[in-house]
Protein backbone atom coordinates (compact mmCIF):
# COMPACT_ATOMS: atom_id res chain seq x y z
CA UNK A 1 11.62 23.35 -12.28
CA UNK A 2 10.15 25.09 -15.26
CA UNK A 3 10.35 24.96 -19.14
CA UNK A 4 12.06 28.34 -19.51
CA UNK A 5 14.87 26.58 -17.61
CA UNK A 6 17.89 25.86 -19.55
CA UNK A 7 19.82 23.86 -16.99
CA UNK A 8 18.49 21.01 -14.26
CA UNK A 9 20.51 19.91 -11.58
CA UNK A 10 22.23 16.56 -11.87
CA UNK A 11 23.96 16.23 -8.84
CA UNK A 12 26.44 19.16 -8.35
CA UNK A 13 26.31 19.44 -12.03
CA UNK A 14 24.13 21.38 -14.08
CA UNK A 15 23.05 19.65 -17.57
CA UNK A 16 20.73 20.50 -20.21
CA UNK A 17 17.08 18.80 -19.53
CA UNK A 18 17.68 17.08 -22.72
CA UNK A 19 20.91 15.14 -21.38
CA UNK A 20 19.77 14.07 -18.13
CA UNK A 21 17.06 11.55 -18.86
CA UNK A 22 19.71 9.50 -20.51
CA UNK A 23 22.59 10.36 -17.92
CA UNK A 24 20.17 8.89 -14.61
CA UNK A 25 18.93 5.90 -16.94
CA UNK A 26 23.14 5.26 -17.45
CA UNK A 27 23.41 5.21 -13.50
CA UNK A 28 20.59 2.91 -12.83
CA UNK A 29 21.22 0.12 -15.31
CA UNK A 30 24.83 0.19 -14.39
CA UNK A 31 23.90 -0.19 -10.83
CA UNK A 32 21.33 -2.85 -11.37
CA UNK A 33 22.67 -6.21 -10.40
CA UNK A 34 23.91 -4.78 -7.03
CA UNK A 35 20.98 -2.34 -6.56
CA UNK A 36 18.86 -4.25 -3.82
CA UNK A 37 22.72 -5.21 -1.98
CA UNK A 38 23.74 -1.85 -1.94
CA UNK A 39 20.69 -0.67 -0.38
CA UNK A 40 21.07 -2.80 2.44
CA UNK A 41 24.87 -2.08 3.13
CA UNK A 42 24.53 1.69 2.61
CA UNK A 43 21.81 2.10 5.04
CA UNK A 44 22.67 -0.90 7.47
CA UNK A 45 18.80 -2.12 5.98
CA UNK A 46 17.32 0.74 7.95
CA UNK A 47 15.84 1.58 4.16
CA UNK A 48 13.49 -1.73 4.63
CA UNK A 49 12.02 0.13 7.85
CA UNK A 50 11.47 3.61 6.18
CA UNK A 51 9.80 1.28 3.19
CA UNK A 52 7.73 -0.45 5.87
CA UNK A 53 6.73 2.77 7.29
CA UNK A 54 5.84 4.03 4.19
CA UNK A 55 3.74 0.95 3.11
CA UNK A 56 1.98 1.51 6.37
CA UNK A 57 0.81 4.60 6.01
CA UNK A 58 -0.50 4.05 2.75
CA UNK A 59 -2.61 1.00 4.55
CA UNK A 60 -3.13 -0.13 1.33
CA UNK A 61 -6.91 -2.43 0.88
CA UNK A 62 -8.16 -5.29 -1.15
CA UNK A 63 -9.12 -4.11 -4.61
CA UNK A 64 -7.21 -1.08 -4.94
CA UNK A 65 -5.39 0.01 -7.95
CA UNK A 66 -1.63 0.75 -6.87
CA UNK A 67 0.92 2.09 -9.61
CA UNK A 68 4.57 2.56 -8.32
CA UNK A 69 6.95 4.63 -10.27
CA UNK A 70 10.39 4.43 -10.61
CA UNK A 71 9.80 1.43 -8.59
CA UNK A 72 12.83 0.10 -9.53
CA UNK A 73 13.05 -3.68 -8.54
CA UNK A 74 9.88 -4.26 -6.98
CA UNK A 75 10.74 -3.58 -3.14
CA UNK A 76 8.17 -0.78 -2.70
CA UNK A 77 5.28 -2.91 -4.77
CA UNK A 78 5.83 -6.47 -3.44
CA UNK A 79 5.38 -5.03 0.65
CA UNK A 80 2.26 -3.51 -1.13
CA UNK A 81 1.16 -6.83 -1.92
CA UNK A 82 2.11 -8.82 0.55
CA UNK A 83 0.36 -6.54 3.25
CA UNK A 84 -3.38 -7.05 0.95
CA UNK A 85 -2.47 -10.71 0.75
CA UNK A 86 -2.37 -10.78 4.86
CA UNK A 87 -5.71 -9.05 4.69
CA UNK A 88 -7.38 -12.18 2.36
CA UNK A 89 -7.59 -9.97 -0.59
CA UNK A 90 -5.67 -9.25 -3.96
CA UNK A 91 -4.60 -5.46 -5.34
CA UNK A 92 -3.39 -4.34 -9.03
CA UNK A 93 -0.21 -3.01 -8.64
CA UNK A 94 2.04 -1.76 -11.62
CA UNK A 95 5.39 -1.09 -11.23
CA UNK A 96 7.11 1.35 -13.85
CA UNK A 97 10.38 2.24 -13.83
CA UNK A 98 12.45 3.72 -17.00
CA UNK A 99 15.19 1.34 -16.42
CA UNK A 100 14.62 -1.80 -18.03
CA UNK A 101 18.05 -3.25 -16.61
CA UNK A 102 16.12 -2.61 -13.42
CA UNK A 103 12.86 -4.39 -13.98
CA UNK A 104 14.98 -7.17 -15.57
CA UNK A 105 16.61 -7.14 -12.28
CA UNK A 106 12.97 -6.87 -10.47
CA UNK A 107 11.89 -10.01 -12.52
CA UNK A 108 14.51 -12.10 -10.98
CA UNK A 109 13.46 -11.30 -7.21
CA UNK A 110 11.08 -14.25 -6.53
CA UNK A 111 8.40 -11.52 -5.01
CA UNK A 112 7.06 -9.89 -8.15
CA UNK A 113 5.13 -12.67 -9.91
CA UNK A 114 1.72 -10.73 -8.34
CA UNK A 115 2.77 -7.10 -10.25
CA UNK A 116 2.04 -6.03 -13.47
CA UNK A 117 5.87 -4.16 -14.81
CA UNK A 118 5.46 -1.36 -17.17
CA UNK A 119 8.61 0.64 -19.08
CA UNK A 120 7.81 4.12 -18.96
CA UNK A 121 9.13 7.82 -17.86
CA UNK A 122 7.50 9.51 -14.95
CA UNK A 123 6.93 12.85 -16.51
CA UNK A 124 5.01 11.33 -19.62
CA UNK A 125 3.53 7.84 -18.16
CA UNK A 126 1.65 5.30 -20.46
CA UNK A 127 -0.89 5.18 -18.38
CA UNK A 128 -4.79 5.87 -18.49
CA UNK A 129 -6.00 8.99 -16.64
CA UNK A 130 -7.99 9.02 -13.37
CA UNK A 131 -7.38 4.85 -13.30
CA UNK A 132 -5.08 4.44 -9.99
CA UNK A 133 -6.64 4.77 -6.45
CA UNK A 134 -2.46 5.21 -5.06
CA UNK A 135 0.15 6.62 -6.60
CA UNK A 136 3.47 5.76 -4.83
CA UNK A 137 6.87 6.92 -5.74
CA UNK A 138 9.98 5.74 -3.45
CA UNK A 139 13.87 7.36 -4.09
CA UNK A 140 12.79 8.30 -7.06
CA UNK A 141 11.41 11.84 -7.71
CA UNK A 142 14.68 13.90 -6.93
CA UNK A 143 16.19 12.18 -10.30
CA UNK A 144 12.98 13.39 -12.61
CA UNK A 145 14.04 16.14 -14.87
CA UNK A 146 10.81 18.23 -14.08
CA UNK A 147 9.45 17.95 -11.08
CA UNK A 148 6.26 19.59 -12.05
CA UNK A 149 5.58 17.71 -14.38
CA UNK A 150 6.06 14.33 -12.60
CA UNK A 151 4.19 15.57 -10.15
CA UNK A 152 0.96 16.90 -12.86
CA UNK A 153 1.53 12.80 -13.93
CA UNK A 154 0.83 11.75 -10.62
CA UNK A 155 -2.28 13.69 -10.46
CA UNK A 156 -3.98 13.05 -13.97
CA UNK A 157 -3.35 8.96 -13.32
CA UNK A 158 -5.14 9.19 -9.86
CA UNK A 159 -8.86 8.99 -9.06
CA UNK A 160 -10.87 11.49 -7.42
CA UNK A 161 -9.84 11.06 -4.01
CA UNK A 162 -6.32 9.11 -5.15
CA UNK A 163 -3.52 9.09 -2.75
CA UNK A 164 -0.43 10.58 -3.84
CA UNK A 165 2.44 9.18 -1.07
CA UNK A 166 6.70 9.44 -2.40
CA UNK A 167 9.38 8.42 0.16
CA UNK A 168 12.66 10.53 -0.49
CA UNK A 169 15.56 11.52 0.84
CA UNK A 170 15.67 14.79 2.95
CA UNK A 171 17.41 16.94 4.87
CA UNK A 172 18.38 16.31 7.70
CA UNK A 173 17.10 18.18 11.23
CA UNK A 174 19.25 16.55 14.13
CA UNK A 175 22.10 18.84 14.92
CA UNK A 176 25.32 16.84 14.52
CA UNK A 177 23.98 14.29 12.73
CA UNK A 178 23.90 16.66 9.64
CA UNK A 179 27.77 16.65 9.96
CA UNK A 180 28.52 12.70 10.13
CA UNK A 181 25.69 12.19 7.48
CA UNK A 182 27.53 14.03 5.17
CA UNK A 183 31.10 12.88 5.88
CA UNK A 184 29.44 9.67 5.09
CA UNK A 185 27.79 10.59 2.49
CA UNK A 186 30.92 11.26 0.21
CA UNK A 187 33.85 9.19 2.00
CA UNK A 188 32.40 6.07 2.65
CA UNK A 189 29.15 5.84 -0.18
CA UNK A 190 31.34 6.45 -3.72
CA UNK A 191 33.69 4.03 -1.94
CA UNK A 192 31.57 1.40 -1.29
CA UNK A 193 29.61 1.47 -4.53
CA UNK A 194 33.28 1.12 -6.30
CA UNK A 195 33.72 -1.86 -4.34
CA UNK A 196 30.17 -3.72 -4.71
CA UNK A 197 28.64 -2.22 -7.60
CA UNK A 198 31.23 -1.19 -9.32
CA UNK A 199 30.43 2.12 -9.76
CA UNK A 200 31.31 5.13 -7.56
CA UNK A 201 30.06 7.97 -9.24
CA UNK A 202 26.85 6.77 -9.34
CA UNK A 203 26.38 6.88 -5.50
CA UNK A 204 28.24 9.87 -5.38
CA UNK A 205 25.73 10.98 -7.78
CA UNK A 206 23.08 9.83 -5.34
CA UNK A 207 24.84 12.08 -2.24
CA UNK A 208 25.00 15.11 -4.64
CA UNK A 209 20.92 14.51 -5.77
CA UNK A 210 20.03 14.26 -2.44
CA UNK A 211 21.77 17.51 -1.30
CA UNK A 212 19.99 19.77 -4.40
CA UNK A 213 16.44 18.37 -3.84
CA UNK A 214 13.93 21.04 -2.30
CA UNK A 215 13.72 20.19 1.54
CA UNK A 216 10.31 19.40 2.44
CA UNK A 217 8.22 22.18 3.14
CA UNK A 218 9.08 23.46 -0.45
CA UNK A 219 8.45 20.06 -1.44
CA UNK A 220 4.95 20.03 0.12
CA UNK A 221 4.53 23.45 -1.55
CA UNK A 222 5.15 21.69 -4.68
CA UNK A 223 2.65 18.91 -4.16
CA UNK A 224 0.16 21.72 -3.21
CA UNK A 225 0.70 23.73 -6.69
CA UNK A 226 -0.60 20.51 -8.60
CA UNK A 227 -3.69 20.21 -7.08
CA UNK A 228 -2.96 17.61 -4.41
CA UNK A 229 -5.25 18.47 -1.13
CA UNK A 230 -4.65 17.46 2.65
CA UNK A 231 -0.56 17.60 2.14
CA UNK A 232 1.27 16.67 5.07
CA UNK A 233 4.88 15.19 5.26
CA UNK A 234 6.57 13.00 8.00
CA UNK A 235 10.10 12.80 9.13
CA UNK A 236 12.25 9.68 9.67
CA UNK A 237 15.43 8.80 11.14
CA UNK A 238 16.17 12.78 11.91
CA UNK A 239 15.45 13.61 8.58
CA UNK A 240 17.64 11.54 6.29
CA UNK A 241 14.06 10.34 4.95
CA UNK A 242 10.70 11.80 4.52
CA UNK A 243 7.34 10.86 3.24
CA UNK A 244 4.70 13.25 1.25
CA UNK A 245 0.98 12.65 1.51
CA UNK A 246 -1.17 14.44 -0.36
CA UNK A 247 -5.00 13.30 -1.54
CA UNK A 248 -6.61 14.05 -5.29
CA UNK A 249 -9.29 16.28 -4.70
């Protein structure tokens, strides 16, 4: 997305990139207290593996300097640390999220007394430049306003030689599946969100997002255009998910 833009995508919608900032921070802190449950029921916890998987192949090591954006309630940050705790060591890892009902909600976890939680936007983060060996980013880049710029963030925080790594939603390859991933994307998600969160349009929101965020090869084009060497994306579960690797250079 560029300045000279004078619409962004929210959902099926188009806004002006002054309105949505406010309109995604309305969904998440309406969503909070039933964030982490929904999770689990929408994807039958199949999001825990994809987070594991993602984790993994960061490999994260004792010492390193981890920030997490939109991070949300911790889920992402708290594997991080438990996986350099089971190799005898410690990490700093920041989680920042612009929802404040959702690091309120992140505080309450039990798991997230080893992070540091920061307050903050992705496309203008109050962070020091070149300070972060990993920058991770998990179902949370296809809400930014800019993409460009979030992405130009993620680079000026890192280190020379900083890993960039986001886990998003994609689309998906697996003939067939395409079809019952959608039915269930808009019969059964704004449905259950009504029921548990409370909220419908949010997660009908989140179907709509999903479908107007650049598959991945654009994606990995993206990466490429800020600087980001060695890009490489993997699929999972036929596509539903995806991860983006890409190395400081």
């Amino acid at each position: 997305m560029s300045d000279a833009k004078s619409t962004v995508p929210f959902g099926f919608k188009d806004v002006g990139p002054e309105e949505k900032p406010a309109l995604v921070k309305d969904i998440f802190s309406s969503v909070a207290h039933r964030y982490d449950l929904m999770n689990d029921l929408m994807s039958f916890r199949v999001h825990r593996l994809w987070k594991d998987e993602f984790v993994a192949w960061l490999n994260p090591q004792p010492g390193m300097s981890v920030l997490d954006v939109a991070g949300g309630t911790g889920d992402i940050a708290a594997r991080i640390d438990h996986r350099v705790r089971a190799k005898g060591g410690e990490a700093m890892i920041t989680v920042c999220d612009a929802s404040l009902p959702m690091i309120e909600q992140g505080l309450t976890r039990g798991d997230g007394e080893n992070l540091l939680w920061l307050c903050g936007d992705a496309e203008r983060l109050p962070v020091a430049s070149s300070s972060h060996d990993a920058y991770t980013i998990a179902f949370g880049i296809r809400n930014a306003t800019h993409l460009d710029r979030v992405l130009a963030e993620a680079y000026r925080v890192l280190k020379p030689g900083g890993r960039f790594l986001c886990l998003e939603f994609s689309k998906v390859d697996v003939p067939g599946l395409d079809r019952l991933y959608d039915l269930y994307s808009f019969s059964v998600l704004p449905r259950l969100g009504e029921i548990v969160a409370g909220d419908g349009a949010a997660y009908r929101y989140l179907a709509e997002s999903i479908r107007r965020f650049p598959g991945k090869r654009i994606f990995a084009a993206a990466i490429a255009r800020e600087g980001f060497g060695q890009v490489k994306y993997r699929n999972l579960s036929g596509g539903i998910a995806a991860m983006h690797s890409g190395w400081k250079l």
